[in-house]
PDB file of N, CA and C in Angstrom:
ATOM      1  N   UNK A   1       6.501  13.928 -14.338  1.00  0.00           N
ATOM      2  CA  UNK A   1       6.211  12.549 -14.014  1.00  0.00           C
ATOM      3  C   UNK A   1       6.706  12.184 -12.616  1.00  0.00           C
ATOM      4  N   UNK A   2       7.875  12.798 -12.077  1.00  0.00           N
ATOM      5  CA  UNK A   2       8.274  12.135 -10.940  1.00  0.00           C
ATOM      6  C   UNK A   2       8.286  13.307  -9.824  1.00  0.00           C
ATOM      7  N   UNK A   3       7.279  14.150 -10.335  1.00  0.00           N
ATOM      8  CA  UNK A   3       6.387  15.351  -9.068  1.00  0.00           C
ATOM      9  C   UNK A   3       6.125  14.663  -7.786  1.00  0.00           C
ATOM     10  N   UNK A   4       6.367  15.366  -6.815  1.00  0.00           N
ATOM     11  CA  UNK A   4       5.837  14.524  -5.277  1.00  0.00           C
ATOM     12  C   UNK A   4       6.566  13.774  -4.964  1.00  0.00           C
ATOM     13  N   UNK A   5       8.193  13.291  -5.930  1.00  0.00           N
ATOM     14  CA  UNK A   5       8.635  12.133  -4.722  1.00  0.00           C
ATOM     15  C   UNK A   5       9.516  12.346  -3.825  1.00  0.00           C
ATOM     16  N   UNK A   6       9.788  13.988  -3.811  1.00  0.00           N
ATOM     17  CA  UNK A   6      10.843  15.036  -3.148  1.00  0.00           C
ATOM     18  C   UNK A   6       9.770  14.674  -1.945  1.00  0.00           C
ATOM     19  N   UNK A   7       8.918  14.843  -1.664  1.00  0.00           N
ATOM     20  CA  UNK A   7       7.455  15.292  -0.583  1.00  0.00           C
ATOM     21  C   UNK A   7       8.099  13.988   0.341  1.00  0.00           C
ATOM     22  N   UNK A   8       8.565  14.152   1.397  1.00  0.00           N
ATOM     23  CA  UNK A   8       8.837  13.093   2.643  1.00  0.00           C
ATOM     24  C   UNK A   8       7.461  12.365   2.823  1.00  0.00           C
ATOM     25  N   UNK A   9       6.667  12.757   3.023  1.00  0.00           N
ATOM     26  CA  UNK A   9       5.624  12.724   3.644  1.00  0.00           C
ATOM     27  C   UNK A   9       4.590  11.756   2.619  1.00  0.00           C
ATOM     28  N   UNK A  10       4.885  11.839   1.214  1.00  0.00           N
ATOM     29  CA  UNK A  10       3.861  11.047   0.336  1.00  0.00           C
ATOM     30  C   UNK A  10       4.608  10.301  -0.387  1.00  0.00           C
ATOM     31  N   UNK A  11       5.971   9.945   0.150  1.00  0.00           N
ATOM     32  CA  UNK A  11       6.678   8.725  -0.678  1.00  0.00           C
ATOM     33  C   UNK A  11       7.272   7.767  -0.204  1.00  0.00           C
ATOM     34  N   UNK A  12       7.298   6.644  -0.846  1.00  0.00           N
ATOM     35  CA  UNK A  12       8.644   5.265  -0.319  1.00  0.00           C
ATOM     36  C   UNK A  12       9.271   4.882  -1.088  1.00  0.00           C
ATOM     37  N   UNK A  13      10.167   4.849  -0.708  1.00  0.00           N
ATOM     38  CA  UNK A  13      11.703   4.364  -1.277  1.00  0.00           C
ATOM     39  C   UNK A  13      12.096   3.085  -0.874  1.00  0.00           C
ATOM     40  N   UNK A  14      12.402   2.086  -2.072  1.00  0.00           N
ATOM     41  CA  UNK A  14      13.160   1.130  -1.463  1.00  0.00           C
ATOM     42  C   UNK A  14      12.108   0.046  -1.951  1.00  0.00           C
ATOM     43  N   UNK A  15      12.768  -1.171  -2.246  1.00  0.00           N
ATOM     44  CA  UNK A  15      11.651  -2.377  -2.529  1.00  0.00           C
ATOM     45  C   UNK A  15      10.829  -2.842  -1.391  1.00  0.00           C
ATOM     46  N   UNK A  16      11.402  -3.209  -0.331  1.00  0.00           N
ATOM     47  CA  UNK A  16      10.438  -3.731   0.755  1.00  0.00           C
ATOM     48  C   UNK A  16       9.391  -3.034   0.839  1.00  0.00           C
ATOM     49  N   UNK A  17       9.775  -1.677   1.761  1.00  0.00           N
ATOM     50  CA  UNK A  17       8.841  -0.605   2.088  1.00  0.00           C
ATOM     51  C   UNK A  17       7.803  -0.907   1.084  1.00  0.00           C
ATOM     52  N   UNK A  18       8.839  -0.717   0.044  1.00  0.00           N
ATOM     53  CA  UNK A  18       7.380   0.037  -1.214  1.00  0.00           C
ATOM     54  C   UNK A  18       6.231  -1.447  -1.628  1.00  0.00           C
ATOM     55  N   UNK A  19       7.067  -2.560  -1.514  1.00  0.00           N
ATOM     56  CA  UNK A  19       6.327  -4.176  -1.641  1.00  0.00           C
ATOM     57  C   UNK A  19       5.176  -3.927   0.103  1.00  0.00           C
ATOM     58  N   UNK A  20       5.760  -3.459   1.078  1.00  0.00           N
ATOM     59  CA  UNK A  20       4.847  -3.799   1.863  1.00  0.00           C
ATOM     60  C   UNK A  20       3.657  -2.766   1.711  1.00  0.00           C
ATOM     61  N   UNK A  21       3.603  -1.309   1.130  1.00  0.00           N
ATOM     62  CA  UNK A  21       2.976  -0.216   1.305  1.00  0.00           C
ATOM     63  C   UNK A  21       1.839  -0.677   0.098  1.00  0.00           C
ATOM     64  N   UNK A  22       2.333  -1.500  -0.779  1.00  0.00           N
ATOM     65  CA  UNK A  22       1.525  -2.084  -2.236  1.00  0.00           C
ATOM     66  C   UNK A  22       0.445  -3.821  -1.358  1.00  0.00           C
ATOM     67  N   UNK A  23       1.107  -4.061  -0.586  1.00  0.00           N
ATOM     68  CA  UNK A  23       0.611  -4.561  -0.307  1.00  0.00           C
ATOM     69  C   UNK A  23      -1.057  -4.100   0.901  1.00  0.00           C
ATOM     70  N   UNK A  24      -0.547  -3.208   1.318  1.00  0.00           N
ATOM     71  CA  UNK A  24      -1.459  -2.279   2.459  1.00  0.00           C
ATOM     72  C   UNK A  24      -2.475  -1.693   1.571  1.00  0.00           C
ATOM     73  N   UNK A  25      -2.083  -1.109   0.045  1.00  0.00           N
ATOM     74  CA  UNK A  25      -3.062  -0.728  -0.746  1.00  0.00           C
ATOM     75  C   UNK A  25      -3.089   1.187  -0.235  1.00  0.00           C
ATOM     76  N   UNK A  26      -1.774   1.309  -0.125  1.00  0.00           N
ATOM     77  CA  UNK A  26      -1.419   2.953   0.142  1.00  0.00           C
ATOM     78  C   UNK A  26      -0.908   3.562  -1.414  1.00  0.00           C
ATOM     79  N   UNK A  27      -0.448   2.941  -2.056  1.00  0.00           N
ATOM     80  CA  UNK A  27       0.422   3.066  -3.047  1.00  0.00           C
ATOM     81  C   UNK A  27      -0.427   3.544  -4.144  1.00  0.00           C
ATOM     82  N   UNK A  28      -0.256   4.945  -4.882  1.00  0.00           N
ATOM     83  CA  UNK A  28      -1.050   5.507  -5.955  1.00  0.00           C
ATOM     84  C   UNK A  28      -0.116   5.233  -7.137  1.00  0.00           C
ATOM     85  N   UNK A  29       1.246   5.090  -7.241  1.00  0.00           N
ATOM     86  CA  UNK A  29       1.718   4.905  -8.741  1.00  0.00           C
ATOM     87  C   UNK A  29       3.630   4.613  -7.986  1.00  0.00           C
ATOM     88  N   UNK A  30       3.857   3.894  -8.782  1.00  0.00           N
ATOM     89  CA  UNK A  30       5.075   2.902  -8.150  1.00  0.00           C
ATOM     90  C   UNK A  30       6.227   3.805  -9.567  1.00  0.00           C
ATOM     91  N   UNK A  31       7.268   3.867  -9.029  1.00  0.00           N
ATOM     92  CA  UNK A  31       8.513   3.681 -10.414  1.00  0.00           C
ATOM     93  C   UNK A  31       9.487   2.555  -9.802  1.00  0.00           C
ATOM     94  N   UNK A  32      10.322   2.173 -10.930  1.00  0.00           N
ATOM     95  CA  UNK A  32      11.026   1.849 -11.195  1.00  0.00           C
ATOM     96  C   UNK A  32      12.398   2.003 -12.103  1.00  0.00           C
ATOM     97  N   UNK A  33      13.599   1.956 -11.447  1.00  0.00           N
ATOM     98  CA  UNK A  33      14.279   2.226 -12.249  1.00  0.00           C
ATOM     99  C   UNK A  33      15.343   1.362 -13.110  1.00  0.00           C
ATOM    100  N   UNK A  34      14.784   1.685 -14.447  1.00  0.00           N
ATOM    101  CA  UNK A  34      15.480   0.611 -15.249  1.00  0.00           C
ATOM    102  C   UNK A  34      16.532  -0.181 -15.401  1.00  0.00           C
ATOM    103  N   UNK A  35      17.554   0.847 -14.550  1.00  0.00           N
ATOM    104  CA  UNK A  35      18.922  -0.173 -14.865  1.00  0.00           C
ATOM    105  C   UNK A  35      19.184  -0.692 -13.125  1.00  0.00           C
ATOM    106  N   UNK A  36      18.151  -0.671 -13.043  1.00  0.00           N
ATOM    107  CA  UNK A  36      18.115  -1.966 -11.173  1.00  0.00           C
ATOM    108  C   UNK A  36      17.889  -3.527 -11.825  1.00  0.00           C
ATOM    109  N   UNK A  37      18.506  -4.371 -10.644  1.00  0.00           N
ATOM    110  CA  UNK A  37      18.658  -5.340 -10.602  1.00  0.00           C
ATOM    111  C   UNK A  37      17.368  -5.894 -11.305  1.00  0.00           C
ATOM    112  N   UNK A  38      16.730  -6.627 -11.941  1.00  0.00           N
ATOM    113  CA  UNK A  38      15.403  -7.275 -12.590  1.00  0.00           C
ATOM    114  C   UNK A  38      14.848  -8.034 -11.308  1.00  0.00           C
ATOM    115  N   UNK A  39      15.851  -9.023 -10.795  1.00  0.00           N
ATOM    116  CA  UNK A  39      15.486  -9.599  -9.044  1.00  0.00           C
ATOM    117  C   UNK A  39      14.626  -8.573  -8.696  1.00  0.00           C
ATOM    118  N   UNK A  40      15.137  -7.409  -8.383  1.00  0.00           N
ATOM    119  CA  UNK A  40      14.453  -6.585  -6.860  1.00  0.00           C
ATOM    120  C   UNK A  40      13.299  -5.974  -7.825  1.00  0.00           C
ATOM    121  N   UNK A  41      13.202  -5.499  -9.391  1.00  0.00           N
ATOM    122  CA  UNK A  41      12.134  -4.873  -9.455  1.00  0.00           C
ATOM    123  C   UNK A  41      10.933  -5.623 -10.294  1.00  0.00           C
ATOM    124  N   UNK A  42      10.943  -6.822 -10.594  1.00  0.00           N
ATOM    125  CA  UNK A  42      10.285  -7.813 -11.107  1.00  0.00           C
ATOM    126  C   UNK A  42       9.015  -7.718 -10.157  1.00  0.00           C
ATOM    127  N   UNK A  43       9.589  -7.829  -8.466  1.00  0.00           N
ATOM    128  CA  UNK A  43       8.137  -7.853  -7.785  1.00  0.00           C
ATOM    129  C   UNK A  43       7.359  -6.895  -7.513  1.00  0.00           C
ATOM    130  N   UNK A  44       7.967  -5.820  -7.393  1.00  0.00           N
ATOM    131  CA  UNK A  44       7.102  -4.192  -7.730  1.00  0.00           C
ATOM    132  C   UNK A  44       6.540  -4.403  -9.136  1.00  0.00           C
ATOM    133  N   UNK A  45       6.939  -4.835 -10.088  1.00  0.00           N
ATOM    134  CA  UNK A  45       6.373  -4.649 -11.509  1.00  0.00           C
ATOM    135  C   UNK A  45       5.027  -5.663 -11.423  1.00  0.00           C
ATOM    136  N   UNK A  46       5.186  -6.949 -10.873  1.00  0.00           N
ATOM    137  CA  UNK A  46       3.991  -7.955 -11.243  1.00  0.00           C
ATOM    138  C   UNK A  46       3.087  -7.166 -10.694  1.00  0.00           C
ATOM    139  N   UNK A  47       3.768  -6.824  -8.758  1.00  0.00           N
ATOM    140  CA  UNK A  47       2.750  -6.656  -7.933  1.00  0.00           C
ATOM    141  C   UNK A  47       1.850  -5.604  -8.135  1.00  0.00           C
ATOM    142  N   UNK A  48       1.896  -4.298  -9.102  1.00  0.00           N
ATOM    143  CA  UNK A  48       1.268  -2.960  -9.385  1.00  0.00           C
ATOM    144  C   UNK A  48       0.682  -3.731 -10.653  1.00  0.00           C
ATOM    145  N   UNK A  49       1.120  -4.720 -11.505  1.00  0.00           N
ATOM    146  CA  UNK A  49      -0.049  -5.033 -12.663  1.00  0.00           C
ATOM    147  C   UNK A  49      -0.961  -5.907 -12.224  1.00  0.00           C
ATOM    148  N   UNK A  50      -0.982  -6.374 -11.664  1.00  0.00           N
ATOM    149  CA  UNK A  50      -1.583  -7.131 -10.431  1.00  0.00           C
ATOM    150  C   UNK A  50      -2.891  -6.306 -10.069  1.00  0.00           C
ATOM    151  N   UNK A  51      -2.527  -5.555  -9.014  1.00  0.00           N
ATOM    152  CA  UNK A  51      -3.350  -4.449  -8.467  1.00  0.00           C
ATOM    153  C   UNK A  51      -3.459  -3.319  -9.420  1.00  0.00           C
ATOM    154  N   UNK A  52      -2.969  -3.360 -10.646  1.00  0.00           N
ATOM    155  CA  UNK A  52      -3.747  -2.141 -11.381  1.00  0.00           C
ATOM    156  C   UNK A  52      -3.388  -0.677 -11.248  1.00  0.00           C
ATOM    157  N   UNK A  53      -2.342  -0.958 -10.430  1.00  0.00           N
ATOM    158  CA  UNK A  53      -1.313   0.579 -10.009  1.00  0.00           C
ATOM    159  C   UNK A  53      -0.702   0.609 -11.191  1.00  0.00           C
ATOM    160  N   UNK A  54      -0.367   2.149 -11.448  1.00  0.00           N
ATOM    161  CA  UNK A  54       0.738   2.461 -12.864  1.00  0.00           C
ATOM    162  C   UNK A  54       1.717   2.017 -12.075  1.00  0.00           C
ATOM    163  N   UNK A  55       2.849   1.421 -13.264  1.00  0.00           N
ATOM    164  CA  UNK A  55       4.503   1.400 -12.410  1.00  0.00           C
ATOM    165  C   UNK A  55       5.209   2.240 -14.041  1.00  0.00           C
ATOM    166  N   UNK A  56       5.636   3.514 -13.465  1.00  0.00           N
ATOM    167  CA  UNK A  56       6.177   4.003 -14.647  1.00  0.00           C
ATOM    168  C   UNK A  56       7.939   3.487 -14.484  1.00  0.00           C
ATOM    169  N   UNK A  57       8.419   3.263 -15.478  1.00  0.00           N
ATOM    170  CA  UNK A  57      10.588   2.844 -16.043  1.00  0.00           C
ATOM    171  C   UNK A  57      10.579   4.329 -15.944  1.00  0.00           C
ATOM    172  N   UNK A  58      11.710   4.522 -14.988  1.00  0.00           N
ATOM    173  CA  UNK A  58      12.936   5.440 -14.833  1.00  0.00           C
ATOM    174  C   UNK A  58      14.009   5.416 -15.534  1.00  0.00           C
ATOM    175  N   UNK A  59      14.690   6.461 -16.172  1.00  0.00           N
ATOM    176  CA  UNK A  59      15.964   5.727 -17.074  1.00  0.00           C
ATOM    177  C   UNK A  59      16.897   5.204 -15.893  1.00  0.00           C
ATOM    178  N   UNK A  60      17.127   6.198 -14.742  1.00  0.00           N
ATOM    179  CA  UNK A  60      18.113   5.465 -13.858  1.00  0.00           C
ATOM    180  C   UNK A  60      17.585   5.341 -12.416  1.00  0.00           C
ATOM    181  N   UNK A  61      18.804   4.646 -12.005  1.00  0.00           N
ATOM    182  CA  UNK A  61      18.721   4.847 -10.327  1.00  0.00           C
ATOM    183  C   UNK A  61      19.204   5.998  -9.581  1.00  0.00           C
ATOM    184  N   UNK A  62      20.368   6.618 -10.250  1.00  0.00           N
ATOM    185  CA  UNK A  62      20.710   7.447  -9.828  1.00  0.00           C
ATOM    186  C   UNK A  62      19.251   8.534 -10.329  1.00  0.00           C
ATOM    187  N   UNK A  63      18.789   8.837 -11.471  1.00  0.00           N
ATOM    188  CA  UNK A  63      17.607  10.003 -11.239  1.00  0.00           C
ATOM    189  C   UNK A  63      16.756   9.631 -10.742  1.00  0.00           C
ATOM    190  N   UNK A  64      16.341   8.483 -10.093  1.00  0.00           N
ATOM    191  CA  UNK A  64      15.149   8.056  -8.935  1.00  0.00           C
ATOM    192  C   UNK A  64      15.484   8.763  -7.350  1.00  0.00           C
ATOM    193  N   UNK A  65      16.683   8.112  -7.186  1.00  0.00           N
ATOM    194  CA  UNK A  65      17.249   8.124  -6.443  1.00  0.00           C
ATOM    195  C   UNK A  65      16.898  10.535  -5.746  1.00  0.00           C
ATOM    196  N   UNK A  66      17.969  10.953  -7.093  1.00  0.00           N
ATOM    197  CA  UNK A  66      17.262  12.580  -6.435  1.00  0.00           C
ATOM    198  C   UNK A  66      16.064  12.839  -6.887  1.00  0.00           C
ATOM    199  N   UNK A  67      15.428  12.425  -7.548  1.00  0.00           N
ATOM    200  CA  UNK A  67      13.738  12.761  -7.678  1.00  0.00           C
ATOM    201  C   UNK A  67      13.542  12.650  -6.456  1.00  0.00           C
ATOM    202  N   UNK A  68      13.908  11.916  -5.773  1.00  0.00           N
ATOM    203  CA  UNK A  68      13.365  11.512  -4.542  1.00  0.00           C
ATOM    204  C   UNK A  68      14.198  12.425  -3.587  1.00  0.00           C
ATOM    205  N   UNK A  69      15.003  12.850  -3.539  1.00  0.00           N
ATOM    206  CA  UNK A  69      15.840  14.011  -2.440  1.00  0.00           C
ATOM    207  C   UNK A  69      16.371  13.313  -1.957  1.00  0.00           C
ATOM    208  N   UNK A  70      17.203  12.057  -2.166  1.00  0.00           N
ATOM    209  CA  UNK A  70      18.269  11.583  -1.122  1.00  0.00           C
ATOM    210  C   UNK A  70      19.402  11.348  -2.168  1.00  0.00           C
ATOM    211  N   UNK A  71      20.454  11.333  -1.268  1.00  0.00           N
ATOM    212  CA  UNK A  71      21.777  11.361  -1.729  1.00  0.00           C
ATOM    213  C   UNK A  71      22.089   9.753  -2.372  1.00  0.00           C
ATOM    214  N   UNK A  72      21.797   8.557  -2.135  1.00  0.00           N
ATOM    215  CA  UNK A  72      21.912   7.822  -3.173  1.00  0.00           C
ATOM    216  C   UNK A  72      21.137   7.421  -3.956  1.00  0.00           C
ATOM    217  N   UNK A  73      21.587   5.871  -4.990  1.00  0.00           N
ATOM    218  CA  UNK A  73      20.265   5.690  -6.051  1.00  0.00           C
ATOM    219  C   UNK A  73      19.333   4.978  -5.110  1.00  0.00           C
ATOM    220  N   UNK A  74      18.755   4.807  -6.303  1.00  0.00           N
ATOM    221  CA  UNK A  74      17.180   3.805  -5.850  1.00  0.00           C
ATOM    222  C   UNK A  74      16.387   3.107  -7.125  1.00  0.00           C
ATOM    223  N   UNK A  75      16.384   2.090  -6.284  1.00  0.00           N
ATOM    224  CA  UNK A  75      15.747   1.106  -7.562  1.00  0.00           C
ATOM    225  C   UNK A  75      14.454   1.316  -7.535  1.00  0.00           C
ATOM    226  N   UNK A  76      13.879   1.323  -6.226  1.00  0.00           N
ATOM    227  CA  UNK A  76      12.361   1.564  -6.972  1.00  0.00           C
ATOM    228  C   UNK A  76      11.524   2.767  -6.224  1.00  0.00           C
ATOM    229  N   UNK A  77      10.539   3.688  -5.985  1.00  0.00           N
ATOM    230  CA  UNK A  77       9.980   4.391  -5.268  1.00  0.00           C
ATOM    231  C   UNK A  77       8.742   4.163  -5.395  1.00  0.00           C
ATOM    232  N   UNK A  78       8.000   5.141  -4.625  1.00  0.00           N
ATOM    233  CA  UNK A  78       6.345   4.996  -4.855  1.00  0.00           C
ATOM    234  C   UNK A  78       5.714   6.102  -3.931  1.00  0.00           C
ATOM    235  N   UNK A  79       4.644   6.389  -4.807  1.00  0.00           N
ATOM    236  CA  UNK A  79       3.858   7.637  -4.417  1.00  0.00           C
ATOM    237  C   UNK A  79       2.401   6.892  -3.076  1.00  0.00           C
ATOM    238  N   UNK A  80       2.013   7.763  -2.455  1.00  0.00           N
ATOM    239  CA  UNK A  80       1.373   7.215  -1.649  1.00  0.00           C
ATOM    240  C   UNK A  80      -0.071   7.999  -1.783  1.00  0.00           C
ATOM    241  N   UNK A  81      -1.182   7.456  -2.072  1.00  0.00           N
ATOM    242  CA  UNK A  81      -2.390   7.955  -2.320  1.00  0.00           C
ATOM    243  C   UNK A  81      -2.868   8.593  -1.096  1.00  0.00           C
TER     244      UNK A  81
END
């Protein structure tokens, strides 16, 4: 499930980024990770049911966080079509 978000090159990390990249209409499937703030991932969640993007729940931030190859957590990521 969280294949490709090691890939520099086909992912974003981070709410903004990933709110502005959803907004651009780059974004093929969003996560989130469950035990993040509800504030920061409420608007990744509307904004992908919204637009019809999957947003798959992560159990954590910390396993978002190295799915993704960086040394801390992360509340939310996203794959880039």
């Amino acid at each position: 499930m969280l294949q490709g978000l090691a890939d520099v090159d086909r992912r974003i990390v981070g709410t903004k980024q990933l709110l502005r990249a959803l907004d651009e209409g780059r974004i093929a499937r969003a996560f989130v990770a469950a035990d993040a703030d509800l504030l920061l991932t409420k608007r990744v969640v509307d904004r992908c049911f919204d637009m019809n993007i999957p947003c798959v729940k992560v159990e954590s931030m910390e396993k978002l966080g190295r799915a993704c190859g960086i040394d801390v957590k992360a509340a939310t990521a996203g794959l880039l079509k």
